[in-house]
PDB file of N, CA and C in Angstrom:
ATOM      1  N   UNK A   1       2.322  40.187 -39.470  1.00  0.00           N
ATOM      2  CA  UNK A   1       3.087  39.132 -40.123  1.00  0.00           C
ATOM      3  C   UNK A   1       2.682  37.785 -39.519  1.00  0.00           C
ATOM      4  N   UNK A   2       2.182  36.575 -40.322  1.00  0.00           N
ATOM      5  CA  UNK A   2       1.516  35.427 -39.773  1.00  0.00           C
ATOM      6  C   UNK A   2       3.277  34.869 -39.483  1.00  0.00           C
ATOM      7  N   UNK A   3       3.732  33.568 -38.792  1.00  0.00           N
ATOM      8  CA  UNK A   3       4.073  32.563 -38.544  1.00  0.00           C
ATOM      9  C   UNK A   3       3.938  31.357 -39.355  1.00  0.00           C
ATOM     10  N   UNK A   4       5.033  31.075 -40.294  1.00  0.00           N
ATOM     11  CA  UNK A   4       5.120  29.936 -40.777  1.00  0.00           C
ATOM     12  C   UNK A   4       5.473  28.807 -40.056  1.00  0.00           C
ATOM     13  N   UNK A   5       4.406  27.981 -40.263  1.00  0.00           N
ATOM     14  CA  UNK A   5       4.274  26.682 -39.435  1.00  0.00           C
ATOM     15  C   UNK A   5       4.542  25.354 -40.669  1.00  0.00           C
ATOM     16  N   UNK A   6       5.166  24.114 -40.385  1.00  0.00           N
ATOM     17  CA  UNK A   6       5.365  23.384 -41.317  1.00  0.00           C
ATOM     18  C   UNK A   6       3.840  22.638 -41.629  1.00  0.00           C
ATOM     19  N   UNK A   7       3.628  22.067 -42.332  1.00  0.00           N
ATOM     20  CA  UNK A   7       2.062  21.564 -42.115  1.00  0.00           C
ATOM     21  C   UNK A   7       2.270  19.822 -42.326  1.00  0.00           C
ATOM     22  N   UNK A   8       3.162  19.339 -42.318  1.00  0.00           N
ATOM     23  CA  UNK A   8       3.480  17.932 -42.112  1.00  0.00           C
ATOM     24  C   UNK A   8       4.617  17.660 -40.927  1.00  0.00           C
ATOM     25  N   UNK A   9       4.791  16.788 -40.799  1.00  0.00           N
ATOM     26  CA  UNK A   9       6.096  16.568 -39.764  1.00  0.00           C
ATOM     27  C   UNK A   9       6.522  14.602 -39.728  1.00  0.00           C
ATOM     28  N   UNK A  10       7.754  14.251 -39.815  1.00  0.00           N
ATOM     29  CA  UNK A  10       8.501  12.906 -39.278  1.00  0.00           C
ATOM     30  C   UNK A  10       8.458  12.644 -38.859  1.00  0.00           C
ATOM     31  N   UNK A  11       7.108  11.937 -38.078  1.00  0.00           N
ATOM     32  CA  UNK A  11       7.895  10.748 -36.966  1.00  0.00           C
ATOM     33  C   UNK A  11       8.928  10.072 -37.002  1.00  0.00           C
ATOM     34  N   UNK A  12       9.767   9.799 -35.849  1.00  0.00           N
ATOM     35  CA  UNK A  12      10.951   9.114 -35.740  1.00  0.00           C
ATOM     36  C   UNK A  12      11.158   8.143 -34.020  1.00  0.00           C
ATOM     37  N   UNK A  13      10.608   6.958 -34.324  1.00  0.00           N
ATOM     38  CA  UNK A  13      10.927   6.530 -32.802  1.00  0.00           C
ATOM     39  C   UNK A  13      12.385   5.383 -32.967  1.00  0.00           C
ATOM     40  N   UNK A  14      13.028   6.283 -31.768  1.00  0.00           N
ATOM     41  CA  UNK A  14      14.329   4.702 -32.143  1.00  0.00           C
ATOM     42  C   UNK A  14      15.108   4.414 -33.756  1.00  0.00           C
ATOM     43  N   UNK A  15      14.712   5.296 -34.336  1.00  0.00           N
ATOM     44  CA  UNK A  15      15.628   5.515 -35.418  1.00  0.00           C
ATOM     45  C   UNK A  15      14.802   5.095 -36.657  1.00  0.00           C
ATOM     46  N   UNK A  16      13.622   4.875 -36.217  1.00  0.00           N
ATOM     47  CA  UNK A  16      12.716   3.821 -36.955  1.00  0.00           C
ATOM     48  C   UNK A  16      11.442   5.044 -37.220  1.00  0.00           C
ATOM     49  N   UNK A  17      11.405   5.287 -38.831  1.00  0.00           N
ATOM     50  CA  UNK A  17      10.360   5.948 -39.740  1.00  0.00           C
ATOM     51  C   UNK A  17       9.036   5.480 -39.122  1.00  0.00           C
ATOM     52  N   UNK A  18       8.374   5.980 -38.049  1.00  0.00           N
ATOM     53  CA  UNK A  18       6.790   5.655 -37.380  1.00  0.00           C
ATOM     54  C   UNK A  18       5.563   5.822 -38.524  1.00  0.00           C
ATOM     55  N   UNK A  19       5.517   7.095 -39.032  1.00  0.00           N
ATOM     56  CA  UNK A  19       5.103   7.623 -40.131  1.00  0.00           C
ATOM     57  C   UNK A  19       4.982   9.193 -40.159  1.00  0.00           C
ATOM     58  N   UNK A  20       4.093   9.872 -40.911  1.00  0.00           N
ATOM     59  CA  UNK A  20       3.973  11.315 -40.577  1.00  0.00           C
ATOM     60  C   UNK A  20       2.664  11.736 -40.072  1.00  0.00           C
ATOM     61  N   UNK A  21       3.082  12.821 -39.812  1.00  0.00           N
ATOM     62  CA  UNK A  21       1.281  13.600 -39.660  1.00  0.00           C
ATOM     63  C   UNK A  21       1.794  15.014 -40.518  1.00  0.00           C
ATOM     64  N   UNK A  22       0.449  15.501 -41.017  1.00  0.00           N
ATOM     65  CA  UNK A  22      -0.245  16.441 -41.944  1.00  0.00           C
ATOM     66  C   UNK A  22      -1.012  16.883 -40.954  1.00  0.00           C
ATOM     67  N   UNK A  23      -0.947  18.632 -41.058  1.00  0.00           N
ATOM     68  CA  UNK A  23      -1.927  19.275 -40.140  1.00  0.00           C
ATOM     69  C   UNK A  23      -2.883  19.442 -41.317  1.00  0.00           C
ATOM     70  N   UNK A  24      -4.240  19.260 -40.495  1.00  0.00           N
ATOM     71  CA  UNK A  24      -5.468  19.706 -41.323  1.00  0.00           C
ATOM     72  C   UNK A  24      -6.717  20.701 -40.124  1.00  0.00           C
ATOM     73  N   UNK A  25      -7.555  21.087 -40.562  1.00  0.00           N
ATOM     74  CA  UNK A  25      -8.192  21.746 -40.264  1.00  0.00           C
ATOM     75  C   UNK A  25      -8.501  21.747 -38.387  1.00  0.00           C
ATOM     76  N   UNK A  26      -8.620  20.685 -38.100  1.00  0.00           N
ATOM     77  CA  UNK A  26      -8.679  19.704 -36.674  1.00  0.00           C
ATOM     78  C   UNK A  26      -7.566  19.135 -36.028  1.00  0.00           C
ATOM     79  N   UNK A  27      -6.690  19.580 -36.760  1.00  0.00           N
ATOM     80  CA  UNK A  27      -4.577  19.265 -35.743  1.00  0.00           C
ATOM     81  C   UNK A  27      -4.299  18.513 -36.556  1.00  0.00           C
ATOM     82  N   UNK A  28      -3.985  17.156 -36.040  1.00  0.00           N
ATOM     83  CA  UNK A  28      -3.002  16.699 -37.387  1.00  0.00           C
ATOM     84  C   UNK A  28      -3.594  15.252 -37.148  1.00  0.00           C
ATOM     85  N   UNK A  29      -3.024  14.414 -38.342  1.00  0.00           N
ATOM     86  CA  UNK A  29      -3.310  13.105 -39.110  1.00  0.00           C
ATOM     87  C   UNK A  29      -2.255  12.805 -38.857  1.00  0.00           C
ATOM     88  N   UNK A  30      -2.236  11.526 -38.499  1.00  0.00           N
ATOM     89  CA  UNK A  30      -1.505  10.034 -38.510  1.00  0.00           C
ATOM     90  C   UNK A  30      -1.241   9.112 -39.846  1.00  0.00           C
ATOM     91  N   UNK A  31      -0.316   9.263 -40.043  1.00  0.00           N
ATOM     92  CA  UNK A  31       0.004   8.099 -41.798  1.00  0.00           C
ATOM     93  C   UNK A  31       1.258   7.537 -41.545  1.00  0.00           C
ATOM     94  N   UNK A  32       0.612   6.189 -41.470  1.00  0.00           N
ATOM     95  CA  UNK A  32       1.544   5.099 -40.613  1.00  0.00           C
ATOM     96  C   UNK A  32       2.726   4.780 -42.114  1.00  0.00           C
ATOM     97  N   UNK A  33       4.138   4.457 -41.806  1.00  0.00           N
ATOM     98  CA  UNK A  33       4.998   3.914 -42.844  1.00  0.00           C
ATOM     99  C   UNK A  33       5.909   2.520 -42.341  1.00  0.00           C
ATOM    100  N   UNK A  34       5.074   2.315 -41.029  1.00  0.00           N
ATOM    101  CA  UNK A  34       5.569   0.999 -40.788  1.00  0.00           C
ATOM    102  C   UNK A  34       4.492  -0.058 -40.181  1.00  0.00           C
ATOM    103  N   UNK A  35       4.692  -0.956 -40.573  1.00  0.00           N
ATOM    104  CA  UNK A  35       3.439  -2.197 -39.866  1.00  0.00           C
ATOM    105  C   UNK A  35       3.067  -2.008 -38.284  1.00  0.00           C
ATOM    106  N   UNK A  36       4.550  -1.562 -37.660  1.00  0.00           N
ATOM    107  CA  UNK A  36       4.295  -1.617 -35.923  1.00  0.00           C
ATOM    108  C   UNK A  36       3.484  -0.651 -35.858  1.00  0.00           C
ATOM    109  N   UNK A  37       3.070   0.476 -36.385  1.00  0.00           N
ATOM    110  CA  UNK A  37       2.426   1.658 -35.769  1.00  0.00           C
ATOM    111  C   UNK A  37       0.960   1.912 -36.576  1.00  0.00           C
ATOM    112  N   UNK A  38       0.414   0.588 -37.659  1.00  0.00           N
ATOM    113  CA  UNK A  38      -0.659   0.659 -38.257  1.00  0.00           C
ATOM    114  C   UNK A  38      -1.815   0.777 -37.733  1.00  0.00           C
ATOM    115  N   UNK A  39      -1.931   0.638 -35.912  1.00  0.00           N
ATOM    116  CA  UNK A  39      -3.104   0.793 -35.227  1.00  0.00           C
ATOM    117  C   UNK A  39      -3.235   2.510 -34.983  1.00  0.00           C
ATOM    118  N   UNK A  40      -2.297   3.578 -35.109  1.00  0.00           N
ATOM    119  CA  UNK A  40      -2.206   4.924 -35.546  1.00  0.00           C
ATOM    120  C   UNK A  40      -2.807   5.407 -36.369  1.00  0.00           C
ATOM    121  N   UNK A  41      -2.762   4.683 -37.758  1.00  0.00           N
ATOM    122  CA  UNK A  41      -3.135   4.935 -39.129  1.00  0.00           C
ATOM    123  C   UNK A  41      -4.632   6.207 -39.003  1.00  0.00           C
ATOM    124  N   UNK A  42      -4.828   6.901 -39.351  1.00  0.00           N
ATOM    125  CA  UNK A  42      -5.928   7.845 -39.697  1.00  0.00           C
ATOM    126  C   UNK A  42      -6.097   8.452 -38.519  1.00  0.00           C
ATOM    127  N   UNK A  43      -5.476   8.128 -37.365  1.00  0.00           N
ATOM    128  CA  UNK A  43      -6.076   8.694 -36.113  1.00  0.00           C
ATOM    129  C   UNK A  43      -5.575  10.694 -35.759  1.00  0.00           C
ATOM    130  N   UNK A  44      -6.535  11.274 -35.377  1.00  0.00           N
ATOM    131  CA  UNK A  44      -6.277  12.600 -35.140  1.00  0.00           C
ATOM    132  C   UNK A  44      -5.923  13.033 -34.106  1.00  0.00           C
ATOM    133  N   UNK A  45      -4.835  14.066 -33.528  1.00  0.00           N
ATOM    134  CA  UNK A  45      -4.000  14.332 -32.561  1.00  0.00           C
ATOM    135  C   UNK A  45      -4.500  15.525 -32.401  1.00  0.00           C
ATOM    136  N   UNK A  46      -4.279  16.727 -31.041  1.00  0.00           N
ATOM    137  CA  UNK A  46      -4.108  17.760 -31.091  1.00  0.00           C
ATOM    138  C   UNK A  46      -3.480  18.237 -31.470  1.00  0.00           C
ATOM    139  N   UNK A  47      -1.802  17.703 -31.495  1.00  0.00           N
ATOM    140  CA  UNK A  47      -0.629  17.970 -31.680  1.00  0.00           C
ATOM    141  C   UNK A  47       0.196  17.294 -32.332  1.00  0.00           C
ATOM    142  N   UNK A  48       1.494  17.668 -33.255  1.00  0.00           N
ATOM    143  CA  UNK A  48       2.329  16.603 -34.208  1.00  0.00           C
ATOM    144  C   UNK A  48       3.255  16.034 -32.413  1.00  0.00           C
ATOM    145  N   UNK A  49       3.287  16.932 -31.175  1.00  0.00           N
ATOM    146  CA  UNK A  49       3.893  16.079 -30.131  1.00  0.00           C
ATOM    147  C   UNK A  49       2.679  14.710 -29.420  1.00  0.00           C
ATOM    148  N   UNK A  50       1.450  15.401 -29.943  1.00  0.00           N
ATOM    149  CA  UNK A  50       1.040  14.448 -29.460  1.00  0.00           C
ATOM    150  C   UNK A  50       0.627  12.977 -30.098  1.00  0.00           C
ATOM    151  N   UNK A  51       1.554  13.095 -30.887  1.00  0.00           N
ATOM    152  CA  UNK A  51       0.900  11.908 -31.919  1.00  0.00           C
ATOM    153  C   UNK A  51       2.295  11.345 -31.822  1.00  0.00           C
ATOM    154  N   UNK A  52       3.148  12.054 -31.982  1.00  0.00           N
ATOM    155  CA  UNK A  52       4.709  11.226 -31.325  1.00  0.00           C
ATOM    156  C   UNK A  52       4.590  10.678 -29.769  1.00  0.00           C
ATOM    157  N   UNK A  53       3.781  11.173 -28.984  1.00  0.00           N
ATOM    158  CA  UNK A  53       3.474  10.214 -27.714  1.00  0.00           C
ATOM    159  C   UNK A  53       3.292   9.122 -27.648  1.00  0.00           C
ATOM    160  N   UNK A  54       2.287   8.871 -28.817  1.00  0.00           N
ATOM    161  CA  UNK A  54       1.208   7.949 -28.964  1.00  0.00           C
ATOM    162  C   UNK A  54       2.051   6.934 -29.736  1.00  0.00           C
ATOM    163  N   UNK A  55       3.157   7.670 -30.593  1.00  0.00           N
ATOM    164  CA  UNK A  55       4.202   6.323 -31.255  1.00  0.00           C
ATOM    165  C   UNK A  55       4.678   5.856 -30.710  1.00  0.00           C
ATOM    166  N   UNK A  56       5.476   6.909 -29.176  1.00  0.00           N
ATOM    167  CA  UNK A  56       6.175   6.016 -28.183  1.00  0.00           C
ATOM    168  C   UNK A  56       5.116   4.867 -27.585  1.00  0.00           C
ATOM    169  N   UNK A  57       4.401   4.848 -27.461  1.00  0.00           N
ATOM    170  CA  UNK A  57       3.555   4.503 -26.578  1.00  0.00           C
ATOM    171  C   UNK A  57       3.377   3.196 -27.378  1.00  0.00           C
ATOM    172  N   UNK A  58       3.155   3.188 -28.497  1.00  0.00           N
ATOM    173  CA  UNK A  58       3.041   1.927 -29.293  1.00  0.00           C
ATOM    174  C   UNK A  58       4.221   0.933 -29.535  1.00  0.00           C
ATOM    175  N   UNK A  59       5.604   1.755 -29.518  1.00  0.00           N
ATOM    176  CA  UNK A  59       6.506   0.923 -29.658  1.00  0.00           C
ATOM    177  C   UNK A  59       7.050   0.246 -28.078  1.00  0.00           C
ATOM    178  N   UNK A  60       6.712   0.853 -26.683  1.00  0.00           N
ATOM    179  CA  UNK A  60       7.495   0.631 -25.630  1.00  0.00           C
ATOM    180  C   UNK A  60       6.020  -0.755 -25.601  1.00  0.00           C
ATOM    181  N   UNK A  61       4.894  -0.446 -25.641  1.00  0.00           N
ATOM    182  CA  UNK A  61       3.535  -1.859 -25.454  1.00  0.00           C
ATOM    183  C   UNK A  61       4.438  -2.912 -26.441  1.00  0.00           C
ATOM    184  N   UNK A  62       4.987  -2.788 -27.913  1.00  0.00           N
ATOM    185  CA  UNK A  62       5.315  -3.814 -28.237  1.00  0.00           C
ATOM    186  C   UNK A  62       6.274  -4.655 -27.938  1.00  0.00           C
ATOM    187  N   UNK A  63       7.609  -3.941 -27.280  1.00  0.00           N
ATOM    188  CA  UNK A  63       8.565  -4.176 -26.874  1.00  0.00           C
ATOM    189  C   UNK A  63       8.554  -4.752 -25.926  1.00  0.00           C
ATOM    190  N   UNK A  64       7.251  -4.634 -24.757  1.00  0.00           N
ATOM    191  CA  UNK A  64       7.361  -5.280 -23.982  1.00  0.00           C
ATOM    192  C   UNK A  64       6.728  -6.602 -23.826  1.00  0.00           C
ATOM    193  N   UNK A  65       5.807  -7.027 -24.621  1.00  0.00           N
ATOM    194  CA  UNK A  65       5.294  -8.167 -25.169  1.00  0.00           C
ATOM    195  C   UNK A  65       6.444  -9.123 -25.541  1.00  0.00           C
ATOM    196  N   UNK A  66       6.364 -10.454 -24.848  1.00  0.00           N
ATOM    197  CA  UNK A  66       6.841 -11.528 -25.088  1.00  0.00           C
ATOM    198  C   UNK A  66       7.077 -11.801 -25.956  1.00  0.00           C
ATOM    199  N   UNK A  67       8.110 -12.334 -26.824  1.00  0.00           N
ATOM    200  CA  UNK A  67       8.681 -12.655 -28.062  1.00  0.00           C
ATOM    201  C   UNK A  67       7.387 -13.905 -28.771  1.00  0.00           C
TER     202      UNK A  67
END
């Protein structure tokens, strides 16, 4: 019996829609749904956790940038 796995997943940082990833053949895709996380856009992860790293990671760099 295989394991159903979802093959997309939600990002969610801070309450805020990051975008999704789609698993494909090579882990998963990045598809940005907000302007802050457009440097993500197309990029490939091992993991749908590791691509939520990479959102945190984008929103705590912006946050900390000077107004």
């Amino acid at each position: 019996m295989s394991q159903s796995q979802s093959n997309a997943y939600i990002i969610e940082i801070h309450d805020r829609a990051a975008g999704i990833v789609t698993r494909d053949e090579r882990g998963f895709r990045f598809f940005s749904s907000e302007r802050l996380f457009d440097s993500l856009e197309g990029r490939q992860f091992r993991s749908a956790r590791a691509a939520e790293r990479a959102a945190h990671a984008v929103f705590s760099e912006r946050s900390r940038r000077p107004s």
